[in-house]
C-alpha atoms as a PDB file:
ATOM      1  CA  UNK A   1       1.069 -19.443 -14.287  1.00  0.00           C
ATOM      2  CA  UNK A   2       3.661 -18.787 -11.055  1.00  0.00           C
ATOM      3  CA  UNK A   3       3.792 -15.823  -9.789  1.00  0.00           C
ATOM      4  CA  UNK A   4       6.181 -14.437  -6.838  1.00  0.00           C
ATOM      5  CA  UNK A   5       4.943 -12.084  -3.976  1.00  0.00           C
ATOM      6  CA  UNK A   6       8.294 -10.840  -2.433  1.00  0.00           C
ATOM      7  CA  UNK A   7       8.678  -7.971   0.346  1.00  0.00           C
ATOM      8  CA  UNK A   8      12.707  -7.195   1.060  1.00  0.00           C
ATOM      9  CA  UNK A   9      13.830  -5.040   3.545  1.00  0.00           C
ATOM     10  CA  UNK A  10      17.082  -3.688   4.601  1.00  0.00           C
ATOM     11  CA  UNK A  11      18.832  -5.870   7.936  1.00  0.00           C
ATOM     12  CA  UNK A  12      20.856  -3.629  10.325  1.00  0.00           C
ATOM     13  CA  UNK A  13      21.805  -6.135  12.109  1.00  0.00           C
ATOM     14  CA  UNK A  14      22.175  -9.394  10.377  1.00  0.00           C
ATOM     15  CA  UNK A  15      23.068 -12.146  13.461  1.00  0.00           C
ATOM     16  CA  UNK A  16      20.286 -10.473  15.295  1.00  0.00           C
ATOM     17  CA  UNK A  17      17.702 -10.745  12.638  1.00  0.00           C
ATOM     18  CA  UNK A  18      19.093 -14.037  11.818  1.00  0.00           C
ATOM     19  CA  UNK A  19      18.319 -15.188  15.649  1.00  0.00           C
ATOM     20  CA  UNK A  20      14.649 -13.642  15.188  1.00  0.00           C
ATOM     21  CA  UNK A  21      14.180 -15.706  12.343  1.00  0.00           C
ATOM     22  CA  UNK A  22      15.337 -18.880  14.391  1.00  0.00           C
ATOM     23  CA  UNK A  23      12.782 -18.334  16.815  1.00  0.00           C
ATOM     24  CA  UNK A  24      10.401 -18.578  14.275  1.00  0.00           C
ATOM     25  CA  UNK A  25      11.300 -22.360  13.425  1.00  0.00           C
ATOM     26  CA  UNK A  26      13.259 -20.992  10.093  1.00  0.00           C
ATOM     27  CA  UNK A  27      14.463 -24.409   8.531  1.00  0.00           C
ATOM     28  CA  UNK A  28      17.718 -22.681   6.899  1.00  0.00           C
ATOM     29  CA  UNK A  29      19.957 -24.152   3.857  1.00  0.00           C
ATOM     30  CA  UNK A  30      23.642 -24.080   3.506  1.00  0.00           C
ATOM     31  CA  UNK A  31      24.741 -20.251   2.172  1.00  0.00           C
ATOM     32  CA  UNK A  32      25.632 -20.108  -1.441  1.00  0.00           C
ATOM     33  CA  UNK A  33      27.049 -17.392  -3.963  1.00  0.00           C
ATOM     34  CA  UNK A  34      24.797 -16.258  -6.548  1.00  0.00           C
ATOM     35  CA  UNK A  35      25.976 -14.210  -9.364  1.00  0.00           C
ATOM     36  CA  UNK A  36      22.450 -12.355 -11.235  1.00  0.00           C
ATOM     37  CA  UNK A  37      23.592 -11.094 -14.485  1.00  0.00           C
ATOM     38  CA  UNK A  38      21.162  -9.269 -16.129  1.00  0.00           C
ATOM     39  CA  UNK A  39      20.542  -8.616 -19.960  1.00  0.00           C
ATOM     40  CA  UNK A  40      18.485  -6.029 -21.939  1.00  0.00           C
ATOM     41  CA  UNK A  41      16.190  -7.338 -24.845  1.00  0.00           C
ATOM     42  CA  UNK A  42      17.673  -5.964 -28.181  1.00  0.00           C
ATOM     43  CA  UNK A  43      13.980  -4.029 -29.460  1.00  0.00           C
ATOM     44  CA  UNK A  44      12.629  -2.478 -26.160  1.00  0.00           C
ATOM     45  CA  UNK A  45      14.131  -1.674 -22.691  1.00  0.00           C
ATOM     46  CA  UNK A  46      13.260  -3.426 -19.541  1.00  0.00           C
ATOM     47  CA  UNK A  47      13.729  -0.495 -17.477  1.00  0.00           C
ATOM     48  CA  UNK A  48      11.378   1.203 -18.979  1.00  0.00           C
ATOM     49  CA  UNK A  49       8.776  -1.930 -19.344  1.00  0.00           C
ATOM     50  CA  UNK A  50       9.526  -3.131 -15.591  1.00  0.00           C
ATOM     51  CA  UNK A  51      11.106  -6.700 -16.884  1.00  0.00           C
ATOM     52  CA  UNK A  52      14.080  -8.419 -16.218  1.00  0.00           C
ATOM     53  CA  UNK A  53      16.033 -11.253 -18.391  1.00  0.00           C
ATOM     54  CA  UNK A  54      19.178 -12.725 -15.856  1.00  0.00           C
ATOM     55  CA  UNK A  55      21.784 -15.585 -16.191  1.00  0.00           C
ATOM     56  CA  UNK A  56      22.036 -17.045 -12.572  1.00  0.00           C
ATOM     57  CA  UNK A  57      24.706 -18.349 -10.895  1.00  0.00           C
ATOM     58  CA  UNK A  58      24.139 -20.205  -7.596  1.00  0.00           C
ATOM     59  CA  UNK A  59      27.085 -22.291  -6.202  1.00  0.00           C
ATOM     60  CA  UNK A  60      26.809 -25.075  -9.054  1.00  0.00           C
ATOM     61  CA  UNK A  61      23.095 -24.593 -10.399  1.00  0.00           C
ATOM     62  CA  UNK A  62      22.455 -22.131 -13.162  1.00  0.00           C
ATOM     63  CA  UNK A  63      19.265 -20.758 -14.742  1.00  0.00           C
ATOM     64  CA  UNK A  64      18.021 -18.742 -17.162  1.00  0.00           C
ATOM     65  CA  UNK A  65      15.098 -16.655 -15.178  1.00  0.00           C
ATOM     66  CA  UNK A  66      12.672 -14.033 -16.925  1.00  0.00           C
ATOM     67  CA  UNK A  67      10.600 -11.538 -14.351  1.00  0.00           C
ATOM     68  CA  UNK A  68       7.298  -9.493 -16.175  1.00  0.00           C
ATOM     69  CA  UNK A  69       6.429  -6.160 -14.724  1.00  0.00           C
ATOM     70  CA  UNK A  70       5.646  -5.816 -11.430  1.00  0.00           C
ATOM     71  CA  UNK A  71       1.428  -6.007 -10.473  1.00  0.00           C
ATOM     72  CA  UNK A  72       1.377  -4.210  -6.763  1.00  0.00           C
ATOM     73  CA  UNK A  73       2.878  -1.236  -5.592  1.00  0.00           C
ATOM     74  CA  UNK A  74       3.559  -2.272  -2.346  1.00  0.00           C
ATOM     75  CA  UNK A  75       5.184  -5.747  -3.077  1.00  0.00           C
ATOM     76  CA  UNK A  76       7.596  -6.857  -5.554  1.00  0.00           C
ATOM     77  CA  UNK A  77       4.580  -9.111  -7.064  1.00  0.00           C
ATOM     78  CA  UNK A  78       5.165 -10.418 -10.787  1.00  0.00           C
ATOM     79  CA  UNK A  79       5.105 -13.462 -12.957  1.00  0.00           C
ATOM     80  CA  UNK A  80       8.714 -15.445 -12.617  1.00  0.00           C
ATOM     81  CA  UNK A  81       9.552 -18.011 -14.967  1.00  0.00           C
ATOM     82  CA  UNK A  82      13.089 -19.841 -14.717  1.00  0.00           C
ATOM     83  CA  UNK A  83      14.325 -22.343 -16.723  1.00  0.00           C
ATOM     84  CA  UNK A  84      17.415 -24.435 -14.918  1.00  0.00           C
ATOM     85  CA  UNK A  85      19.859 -25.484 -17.303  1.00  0.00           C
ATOM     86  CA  UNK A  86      21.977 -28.810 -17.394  1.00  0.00           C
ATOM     87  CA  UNK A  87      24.921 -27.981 -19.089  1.00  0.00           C
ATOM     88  CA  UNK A  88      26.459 -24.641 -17.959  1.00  0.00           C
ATOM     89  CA  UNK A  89      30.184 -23.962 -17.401  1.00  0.00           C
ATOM     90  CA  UNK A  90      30.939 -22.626 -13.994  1.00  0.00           C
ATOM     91  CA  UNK A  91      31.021 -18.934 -14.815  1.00  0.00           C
ATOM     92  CA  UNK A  92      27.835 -18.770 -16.465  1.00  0.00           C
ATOM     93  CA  UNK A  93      29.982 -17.444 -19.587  1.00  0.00           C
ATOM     94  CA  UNK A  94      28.043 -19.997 -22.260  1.00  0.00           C
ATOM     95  CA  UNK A  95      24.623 -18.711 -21.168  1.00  0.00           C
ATOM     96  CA  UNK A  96      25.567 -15.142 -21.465  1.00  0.00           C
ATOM     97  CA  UNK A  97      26.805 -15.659 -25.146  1.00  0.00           C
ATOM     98  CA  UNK A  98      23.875 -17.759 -25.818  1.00  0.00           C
ATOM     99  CA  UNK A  99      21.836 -14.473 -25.051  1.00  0.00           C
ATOM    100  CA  UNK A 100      24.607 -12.035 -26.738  1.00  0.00           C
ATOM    101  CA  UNK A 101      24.077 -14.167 -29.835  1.00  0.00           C
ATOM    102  CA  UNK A 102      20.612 -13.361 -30.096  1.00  0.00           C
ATOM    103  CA  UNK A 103      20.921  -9.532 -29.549  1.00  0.00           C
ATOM    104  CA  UNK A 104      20.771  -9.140 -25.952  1.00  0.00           C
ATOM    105  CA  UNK A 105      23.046  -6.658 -24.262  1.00  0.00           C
ATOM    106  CA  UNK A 106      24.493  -7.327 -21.136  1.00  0.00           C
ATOM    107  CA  UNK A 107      23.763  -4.523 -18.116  1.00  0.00           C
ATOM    108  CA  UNK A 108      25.537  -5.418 -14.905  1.00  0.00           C
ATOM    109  CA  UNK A 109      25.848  -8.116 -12.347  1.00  0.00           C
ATOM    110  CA  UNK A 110      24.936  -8.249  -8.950  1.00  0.00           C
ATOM    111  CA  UNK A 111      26.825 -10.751  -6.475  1.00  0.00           C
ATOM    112  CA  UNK A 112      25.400 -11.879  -3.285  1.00  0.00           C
ATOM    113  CA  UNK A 113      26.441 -13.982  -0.425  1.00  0.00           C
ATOM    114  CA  UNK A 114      22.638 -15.891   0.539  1.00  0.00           C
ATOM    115  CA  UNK A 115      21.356 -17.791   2.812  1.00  0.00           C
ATOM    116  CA  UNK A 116      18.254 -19.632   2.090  1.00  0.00           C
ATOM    117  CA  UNK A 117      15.552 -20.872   4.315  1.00  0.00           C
ATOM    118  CA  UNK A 118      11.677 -21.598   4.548  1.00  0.00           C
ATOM    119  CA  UNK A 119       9.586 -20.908   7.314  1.00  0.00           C
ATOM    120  CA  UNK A 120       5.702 -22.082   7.848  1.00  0.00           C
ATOM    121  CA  UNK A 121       2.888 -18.994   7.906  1.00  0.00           C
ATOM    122  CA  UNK A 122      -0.935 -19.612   8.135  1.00  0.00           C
ATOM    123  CA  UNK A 123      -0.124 -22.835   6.935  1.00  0.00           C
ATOM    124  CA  UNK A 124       2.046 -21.304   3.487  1.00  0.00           C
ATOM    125  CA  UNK A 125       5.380 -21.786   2.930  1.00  0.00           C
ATOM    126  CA  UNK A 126       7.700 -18.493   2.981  1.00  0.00           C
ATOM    127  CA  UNK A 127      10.987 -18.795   1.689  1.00  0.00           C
ATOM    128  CA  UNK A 128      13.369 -16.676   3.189  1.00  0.00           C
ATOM    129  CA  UNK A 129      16.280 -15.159   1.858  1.00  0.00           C
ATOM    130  CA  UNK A 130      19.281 -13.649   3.870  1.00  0.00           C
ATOM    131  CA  UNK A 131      21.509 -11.367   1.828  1.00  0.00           C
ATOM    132  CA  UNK A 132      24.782  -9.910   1.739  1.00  0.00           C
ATOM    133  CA  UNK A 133      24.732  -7.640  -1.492  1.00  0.00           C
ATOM    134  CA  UNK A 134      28.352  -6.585  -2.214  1.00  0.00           C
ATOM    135  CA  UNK A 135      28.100  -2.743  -2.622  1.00  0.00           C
ATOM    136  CA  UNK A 136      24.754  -2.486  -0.740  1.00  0.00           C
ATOM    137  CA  UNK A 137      24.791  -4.143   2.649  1.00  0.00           C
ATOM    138  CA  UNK A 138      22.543  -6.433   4.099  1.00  0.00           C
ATOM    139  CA  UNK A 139      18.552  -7.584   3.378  1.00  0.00           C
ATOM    140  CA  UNK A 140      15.896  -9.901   3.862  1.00  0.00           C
ATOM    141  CA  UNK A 141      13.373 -11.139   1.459  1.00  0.00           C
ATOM    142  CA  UNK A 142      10.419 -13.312   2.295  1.00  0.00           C
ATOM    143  CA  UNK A 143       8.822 -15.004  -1.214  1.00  0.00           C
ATOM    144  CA  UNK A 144       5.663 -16.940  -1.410  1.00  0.00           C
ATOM    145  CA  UNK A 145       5.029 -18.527  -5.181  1.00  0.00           C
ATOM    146  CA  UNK A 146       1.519 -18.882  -5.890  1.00  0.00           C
ATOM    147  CA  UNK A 147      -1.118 -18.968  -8.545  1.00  0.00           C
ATOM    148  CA  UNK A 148      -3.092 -15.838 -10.026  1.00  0.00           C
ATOM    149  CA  UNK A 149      -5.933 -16.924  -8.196  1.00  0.00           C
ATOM    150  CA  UNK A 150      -4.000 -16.667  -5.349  1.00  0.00           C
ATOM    151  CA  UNK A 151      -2.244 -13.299  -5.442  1.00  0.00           C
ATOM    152  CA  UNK A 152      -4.432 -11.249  -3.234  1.00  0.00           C
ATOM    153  CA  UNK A 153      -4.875 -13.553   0.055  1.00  0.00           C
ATOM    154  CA  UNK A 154      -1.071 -14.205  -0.472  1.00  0.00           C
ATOM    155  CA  UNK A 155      -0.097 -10.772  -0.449  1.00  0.00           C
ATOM    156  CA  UNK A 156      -2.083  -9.861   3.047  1.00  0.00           C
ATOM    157  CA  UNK A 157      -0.675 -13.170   4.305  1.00  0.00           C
ATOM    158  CA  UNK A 158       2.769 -11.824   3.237  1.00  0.00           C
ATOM    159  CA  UNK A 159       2.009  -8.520   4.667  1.00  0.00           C
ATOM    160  CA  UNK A 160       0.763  -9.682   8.007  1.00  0.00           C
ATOM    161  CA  UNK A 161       3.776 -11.743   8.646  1.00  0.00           C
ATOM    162  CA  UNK A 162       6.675  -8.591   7.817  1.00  0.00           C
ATOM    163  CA  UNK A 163       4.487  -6.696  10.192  1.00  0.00           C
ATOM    164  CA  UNK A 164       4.406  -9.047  12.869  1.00  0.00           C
ATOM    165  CA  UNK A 165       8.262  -8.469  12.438  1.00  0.00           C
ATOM    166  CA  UNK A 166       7.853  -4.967  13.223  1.00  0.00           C
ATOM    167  CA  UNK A 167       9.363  -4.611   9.675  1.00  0.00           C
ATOM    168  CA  UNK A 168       8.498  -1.561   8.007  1.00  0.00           C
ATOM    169  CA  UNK A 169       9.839   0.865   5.142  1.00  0.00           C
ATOM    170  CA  UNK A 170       9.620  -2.126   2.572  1.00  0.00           C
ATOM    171  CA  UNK A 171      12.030  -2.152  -0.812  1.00  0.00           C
ATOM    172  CA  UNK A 172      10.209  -2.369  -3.972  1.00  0.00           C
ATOM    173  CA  UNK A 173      13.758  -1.686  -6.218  1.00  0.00           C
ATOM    174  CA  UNK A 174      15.954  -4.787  -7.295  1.00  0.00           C
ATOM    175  CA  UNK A 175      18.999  -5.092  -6.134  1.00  0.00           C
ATOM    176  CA  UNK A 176      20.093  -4.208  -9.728  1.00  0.00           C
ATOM    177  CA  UNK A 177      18.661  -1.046 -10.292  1.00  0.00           C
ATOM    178  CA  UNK A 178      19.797  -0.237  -5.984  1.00  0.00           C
ATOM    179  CA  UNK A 179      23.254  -0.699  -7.704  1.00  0.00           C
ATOM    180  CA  UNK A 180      22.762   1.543 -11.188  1.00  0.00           C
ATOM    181  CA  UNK A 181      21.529   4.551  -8.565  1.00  0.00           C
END
């Protein structure tokens, strides 16, 4: 079973941070808009159970991704399953009826601008995301995907890195529930 280890933080200054990043030997993708909209289960609340059910739309991929409760306090750390799907119009509109069907109510969206990128740590691969969050500003998130067996050495390692950074103050609140406040 996969689970993520993710630390975000908030970016003052975006080209700046960017340029630290570069130094690093970030190995960066083209930028893409995602569109996360999330859904509530029909017989208990994710907010209240930590979970998260989302339709994603990310320039011309779309998935179906489910998130279980968060496991650390200090990192977003959870189990992350996503399932890609082959056949999805370009709004995402079929998936989100395919879950209205079954019950599930729709919450809210969140739209981002990202840019996407992996960088080498004590020989792991961080992925690196860049975000623009329209309504919110500007963040980074480093991700590492790794076993259970794996959690605790990859959450130091994860650690470690931010504060070599000199990043501090991180965010353990999705975007989504940033934008509900």
């Amino acid at each position: 079973m996969n689970y993520e280890v993710e630390q975000k933080f908030a970016v003052q200054d975006k080209a700046a941070f960017s340029k630290q990043l570069d130094a690093l030997g970030v190995q960066w993708q083209e930028s893409v808009r995602q569109e996360d909209a999330y859904f509530n289960h029909p017989s208990r609340d994710f907010a209240a159970t930590d979970e998260a059910l989302r339709v994603r739309i990310d320039g011309d991929r779309a998935m179906f991704t489910y998130k279980g409760p968060r496991i650390d306090s200090t990192t977003k750390t959870r189990q992350e399953l996503e399932l890609l799907v082959s056949n999805p119009d370009t709004e995402g509109q079929n998936m989100r009826q395919f879950l209205s069907n079954l019950g599930f109510t729709y919450v809210h969206s969140v739209v981002k601008q990202r840019k996407k990128g992996t960088l080498s740590y004590q020989q792991r691969a961080i992925e690196v995301a860049l975000d623009e969050v329209e309504g919110l500003g500007s963040f980074v998130e480093f991700e590492l995907v790794v076993l259970e067996s794996e959690l605790e050495q990859a959450t130091a390692s994860l650690a470690q890195f931010t504060q070599s950074l000199g990043l501090t103050d991180g965010i353990t609140t999705g975007y989504l529930d940033m934008l509900l406040r």
